[in-house]
N, C-alpha and C. Protein backbone atom coordinates (compact mmCIF):
# COMPACT_ATOMS: atom_id res chain seq x y z
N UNK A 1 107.94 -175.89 88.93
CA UNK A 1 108.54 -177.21 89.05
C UNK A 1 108.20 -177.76 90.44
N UNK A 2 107.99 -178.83 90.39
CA UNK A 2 107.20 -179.72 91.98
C UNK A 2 108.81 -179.60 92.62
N UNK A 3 108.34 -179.98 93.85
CA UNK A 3 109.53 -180.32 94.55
C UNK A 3 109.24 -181.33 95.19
N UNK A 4 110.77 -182.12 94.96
CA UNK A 4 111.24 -183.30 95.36
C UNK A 4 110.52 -183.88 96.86
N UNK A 5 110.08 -184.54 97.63
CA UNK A 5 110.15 -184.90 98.91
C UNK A 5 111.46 -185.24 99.38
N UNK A 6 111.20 -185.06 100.82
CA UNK A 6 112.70 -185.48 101.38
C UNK A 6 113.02 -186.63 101.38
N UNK A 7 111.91 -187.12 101.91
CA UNK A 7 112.77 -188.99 101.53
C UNK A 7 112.76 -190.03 100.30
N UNK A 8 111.94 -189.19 99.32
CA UNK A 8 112.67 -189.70 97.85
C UNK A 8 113.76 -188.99 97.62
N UNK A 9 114.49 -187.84 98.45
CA UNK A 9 115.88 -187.02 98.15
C UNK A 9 116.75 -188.08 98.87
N UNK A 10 116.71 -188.32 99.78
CA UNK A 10 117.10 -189.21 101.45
C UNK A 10 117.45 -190.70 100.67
N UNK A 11 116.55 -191.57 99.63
CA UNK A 11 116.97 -192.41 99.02
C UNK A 11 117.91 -192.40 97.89
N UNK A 12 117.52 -191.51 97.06
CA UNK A 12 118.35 -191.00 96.13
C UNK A 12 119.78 -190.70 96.40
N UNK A 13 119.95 -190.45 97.50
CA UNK A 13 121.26 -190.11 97.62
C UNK A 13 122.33 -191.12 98.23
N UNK A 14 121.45 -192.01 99.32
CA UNK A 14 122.08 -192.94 99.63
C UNK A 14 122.29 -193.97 98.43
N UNK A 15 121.19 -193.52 97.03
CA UNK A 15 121.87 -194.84 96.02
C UNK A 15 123.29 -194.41 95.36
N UNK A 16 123.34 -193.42 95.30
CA UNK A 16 124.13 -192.45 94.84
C UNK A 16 125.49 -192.93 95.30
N UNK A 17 125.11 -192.92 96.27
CA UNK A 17 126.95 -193.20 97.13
C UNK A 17 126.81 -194.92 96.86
N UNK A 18 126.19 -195.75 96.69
CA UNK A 18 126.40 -196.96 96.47
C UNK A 18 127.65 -197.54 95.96
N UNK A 19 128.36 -198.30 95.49
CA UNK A 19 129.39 -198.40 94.15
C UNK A 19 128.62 -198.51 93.42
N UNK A 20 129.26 -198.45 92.28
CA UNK A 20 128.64 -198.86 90.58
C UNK A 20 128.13 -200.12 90.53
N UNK A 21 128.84 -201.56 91.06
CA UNK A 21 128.55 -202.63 90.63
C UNK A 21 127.10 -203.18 91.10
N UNK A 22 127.37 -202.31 92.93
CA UNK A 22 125.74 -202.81 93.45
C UNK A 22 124.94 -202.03 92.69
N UNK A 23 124.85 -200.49 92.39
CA UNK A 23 123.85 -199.96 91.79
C UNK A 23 123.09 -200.69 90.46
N UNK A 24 124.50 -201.29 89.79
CA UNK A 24 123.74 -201.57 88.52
C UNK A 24 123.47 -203.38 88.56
N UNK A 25 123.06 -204.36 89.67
CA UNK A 25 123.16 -205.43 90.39
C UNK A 25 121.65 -205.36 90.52
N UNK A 26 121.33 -203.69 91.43
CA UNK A 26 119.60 -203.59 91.69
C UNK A 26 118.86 -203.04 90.45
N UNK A 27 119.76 -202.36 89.41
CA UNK A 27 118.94 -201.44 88.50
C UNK A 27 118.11 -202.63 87.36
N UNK A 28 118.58 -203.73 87.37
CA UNK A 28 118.04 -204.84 86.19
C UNK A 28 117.21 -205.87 87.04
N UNK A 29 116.27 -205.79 86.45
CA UNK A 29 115.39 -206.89 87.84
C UNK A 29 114.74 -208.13 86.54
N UNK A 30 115.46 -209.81 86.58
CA UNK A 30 114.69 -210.54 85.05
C UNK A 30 113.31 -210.56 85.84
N UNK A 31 113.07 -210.77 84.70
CA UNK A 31 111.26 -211.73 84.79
C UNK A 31 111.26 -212.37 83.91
N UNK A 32 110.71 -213.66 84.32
CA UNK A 32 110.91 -214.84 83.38
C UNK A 32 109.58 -214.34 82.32
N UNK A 33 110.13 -214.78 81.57
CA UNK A 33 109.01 -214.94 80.01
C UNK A 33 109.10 -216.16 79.61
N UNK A 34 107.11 -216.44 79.95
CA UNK A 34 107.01 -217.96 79.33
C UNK A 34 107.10 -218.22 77.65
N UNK A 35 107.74 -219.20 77.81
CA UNK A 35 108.64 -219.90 76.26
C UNK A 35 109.24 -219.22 75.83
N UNK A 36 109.73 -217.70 75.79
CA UNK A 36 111.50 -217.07 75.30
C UNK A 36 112.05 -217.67 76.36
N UNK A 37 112.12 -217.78 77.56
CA UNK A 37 113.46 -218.76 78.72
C UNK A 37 112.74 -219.91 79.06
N UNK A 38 112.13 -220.42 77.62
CA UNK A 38 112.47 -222.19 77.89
C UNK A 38 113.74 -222.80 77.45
N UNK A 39 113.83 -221.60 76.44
CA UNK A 39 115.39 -222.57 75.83
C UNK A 39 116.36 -221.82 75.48
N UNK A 40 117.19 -222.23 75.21
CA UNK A 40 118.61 -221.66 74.90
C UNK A 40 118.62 -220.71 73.62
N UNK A 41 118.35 -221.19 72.98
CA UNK A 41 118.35 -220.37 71.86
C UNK A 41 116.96 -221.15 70.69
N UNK A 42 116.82 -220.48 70.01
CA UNK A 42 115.83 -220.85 68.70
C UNK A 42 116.41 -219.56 67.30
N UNK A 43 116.51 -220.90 66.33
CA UNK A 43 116.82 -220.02 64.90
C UNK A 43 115.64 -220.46 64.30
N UNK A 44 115.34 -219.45 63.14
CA UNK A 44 114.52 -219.67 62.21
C UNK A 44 115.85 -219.08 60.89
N UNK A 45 115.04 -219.64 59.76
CA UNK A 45 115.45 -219.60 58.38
C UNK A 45 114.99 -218.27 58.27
N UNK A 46 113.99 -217.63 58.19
CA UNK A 46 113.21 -216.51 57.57
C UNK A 46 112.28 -215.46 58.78
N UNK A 47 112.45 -214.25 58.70
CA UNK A 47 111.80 -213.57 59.26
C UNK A 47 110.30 -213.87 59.36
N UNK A 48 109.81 -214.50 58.24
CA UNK A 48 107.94 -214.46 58.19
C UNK A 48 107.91 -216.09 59.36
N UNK A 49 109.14 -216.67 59.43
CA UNK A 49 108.62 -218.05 60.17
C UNK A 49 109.16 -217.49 61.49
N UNK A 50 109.96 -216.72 62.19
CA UNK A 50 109.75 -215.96 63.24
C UNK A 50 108.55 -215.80 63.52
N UNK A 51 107.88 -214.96 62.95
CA UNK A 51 106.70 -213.98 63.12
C UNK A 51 105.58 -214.67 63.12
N UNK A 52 105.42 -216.10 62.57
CA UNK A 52 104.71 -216.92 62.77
C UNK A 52 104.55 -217.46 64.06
N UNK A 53 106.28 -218.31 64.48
CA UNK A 53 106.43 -218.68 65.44
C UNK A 53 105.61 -217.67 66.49
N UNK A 54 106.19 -216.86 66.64
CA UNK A 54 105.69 -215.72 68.31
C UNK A 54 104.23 -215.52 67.99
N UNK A 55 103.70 -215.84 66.85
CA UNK A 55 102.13 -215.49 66.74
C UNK A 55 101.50 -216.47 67.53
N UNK A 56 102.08 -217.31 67.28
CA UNK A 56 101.30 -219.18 67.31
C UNK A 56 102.23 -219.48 68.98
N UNK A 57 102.83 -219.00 69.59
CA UNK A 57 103.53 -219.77 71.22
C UNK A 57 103.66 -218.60 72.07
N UNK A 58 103.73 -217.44 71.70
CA UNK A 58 103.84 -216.40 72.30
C UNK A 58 102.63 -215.84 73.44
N UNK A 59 102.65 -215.25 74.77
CA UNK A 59 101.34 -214.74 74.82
C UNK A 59 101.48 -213.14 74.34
N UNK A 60 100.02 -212.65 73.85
CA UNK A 60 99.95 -211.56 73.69
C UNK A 60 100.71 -210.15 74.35
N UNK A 61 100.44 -210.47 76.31
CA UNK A 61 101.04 -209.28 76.77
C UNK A 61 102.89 -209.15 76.86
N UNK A 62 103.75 -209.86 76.50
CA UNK A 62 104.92 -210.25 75.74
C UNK A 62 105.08 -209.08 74.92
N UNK A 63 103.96 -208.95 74.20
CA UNK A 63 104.43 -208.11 72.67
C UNK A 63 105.28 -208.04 71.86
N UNK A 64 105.22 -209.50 71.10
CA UNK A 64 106.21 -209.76 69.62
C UNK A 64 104.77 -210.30 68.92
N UNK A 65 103.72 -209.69 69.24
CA UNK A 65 102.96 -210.21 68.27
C UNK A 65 102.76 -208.88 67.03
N UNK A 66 102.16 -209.28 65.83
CA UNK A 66 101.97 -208.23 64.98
C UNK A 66 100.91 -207.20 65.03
N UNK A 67 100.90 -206.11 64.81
CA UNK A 67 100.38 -204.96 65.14
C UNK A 67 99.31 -204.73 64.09
């Protein structure tokens, strides 16, 4: 088994003692995604007009395109 370095131990520990609220404040970082956070919400009627939709506005590296 490798061993740890000290100052990835040295960080680790100071996150450790953090509170909960900051830890989990730094643990989620957004990134915007172009056209899912243009809008509020979007419904479709049917799964196949989803799957359309994200085919046709989506970019590829996203990945809701079909496989």
């Amino acid at each position: 088994m490798p061993t740890i370095p000290a100052d990835w131990r040295q960080e680790f520990e100071a996150a450790a003692r953090r509170p909960l609220a900051t830890r989990l404040r730094y643990a989620f970082i957004h990134t915007y995604k172009p056209v899912l956070d243009d809008a509020p919400y979007r419904a479709f009627s049917t799964l196949e007009e989803y799957r359309r939709w994200c085919d046709s506005h989506l970019p590829p590296w996203l990945g809701y395109g079909r496989v």
